[in-house]
Protein backbone atom coordinates (compact mmCIF):
# COMPACT_ATOMS: atom_id res chain seq x y z
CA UNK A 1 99.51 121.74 162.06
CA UNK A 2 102.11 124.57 161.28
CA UNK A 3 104.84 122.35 162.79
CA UNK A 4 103.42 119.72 160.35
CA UNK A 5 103.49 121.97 156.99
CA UNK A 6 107.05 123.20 158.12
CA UNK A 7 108.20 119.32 158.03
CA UNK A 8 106.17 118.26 155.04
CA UNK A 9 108.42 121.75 153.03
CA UNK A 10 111.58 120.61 154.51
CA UNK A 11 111.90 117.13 152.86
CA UNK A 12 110.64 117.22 149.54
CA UNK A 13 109.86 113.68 147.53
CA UNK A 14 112.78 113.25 145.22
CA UNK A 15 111.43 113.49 141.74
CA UNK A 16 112.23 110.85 139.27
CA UNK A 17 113.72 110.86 136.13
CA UNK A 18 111.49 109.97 133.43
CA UNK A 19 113.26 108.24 130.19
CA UNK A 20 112.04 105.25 128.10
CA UNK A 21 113.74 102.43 130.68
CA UNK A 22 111.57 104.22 134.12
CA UNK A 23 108.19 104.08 131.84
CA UNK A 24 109.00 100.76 130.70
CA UNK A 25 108.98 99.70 134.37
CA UNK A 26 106.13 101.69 136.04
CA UNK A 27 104.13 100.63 133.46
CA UNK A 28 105.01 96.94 132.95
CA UNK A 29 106.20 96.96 129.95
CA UNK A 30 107.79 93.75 130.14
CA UNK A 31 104.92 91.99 130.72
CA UNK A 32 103.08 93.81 127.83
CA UNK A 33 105.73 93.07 125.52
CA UNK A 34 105.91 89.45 126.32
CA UNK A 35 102.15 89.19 126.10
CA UNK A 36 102.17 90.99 122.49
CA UNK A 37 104.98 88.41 121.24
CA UNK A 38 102.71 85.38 122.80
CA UNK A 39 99.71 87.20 120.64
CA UNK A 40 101.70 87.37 117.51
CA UNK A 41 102.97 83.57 117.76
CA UNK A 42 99.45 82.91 118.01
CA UNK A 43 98.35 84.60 114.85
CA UNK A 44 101.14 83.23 113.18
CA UNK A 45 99.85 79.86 113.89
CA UNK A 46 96.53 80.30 112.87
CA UNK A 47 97.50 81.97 109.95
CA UNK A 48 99.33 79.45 108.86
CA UNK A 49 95.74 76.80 109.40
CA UNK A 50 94.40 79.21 107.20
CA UNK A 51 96.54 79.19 104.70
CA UNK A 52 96.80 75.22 105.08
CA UNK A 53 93.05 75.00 104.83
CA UNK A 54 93.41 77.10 101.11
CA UNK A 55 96.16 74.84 99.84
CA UNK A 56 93.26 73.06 97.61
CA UNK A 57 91.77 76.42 95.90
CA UNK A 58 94.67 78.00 94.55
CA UNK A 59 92.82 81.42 93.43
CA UNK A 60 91.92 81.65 96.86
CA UNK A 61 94.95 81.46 98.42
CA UNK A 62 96.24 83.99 96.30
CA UNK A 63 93.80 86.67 96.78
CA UNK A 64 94.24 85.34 100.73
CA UNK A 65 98.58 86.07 99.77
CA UNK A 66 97.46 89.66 97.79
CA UNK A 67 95.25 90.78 101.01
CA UNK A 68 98.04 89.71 103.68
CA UNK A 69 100.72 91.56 101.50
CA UNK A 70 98.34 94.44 101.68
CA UNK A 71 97.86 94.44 105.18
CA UNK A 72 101.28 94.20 106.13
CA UNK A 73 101.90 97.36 103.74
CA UNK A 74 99.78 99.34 106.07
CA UNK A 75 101.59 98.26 108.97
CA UNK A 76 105.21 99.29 107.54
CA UNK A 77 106.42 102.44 108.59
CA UNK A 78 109.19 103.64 106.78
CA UNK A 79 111.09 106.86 108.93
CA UNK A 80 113.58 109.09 107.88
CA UNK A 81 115.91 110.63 110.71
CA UNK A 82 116.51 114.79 110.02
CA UNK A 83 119.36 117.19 110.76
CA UNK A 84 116.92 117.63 114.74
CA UNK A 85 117.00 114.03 114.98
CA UNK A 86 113.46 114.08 114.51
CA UNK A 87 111.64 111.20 112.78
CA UNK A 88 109.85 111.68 109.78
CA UNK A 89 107.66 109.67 107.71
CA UNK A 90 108.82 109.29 103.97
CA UNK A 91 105.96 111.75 102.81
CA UNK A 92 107.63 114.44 105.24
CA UNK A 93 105.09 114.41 107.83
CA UNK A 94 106.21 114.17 111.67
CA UNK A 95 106.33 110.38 112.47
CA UNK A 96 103.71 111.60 115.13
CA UNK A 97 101.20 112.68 112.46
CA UNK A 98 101.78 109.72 110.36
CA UNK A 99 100.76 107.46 112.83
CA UNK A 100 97.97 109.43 114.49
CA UNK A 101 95.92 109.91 111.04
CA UNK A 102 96.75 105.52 110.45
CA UNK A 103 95.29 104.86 113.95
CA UNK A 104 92.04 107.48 112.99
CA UNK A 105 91.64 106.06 109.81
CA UNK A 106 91.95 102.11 110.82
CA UNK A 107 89.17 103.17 113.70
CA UNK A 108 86.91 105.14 110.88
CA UNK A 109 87.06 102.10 109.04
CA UNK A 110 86.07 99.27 110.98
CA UNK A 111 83.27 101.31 112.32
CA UNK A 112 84.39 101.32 115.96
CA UNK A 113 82.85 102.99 118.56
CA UNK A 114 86.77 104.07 120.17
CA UNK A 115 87.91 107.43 120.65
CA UNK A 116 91.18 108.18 120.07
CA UNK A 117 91.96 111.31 121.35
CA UNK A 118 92.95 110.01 124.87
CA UNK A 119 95.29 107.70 123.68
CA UNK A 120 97.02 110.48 121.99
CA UNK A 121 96.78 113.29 124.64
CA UNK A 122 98.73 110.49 126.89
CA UNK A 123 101.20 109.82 124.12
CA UNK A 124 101.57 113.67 123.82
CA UNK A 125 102.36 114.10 127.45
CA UNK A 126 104.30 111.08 127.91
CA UNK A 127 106.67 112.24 125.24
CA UNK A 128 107.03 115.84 126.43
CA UNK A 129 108.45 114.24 129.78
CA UNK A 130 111.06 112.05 127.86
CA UNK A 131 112.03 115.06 125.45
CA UNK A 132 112.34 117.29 128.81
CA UNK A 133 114.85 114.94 130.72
């Protein structure tokens, strides 16, 4: 068993570098991504039925228009890039912030039963990798 250790210390695993196109890899990304752009076609198309299926009621369709204009102003995220090449939202937050207290809010408001602080421990460490290499 010493003989063993000694051979298992003598060739260490190579360690890998970890940058956006490794995670992207190991974690399928490709496959996510195409699945999210399949997902958002989707919408798209049934969005549109929807708004086909208002054409008749034109108040409706507006206040349909007004709600889909504010939903996609909650979704823009408008970043500024500092002298540290760090991203900040336009109020001046950390980009990081921004979207953390957006994710807790959209949770707090549909009343789901998710917890959120996993998903941003993992960003957290995931990002102190990148930053690191």
């Amino acid at each position: 068993t010493l003989k063993e250790a000694a051979l298992a210390n003598a060739d260490p695993q190579p360690t890998k570098d970890v940058d956006f196109e490794h995670l992207f890899d190991d974690y399928q990304g490709l496959m996510h991504y195409e699945a999210l752009d399949m997902l958002s076609k989707h919408c798209d198309t049934k969005l549109e039925d929807v708004y086909e299926s208002y054409e008749s009621d034109s108040n409706a369709l507006e206040n349909l228009k007004q709600t889909m204009d504010q939903v996609t102003e909650l979704c823009e995220f408008t970043l500024t890039v500092n002298d540290g090449d760090d991203y900040r939202h336009e109020s001046g937050k950390s980009s990081w912030v921004v979207i953390q207290e957006n994710i807790q809010n959209a949770v707090t408001d549909l009343q789901l039963a998710f917890e959120c602080e996993k998903l941003f421990v993992i960003f957290n460490d995931v990002n102190e990798k990148v930053i690191k290499n």
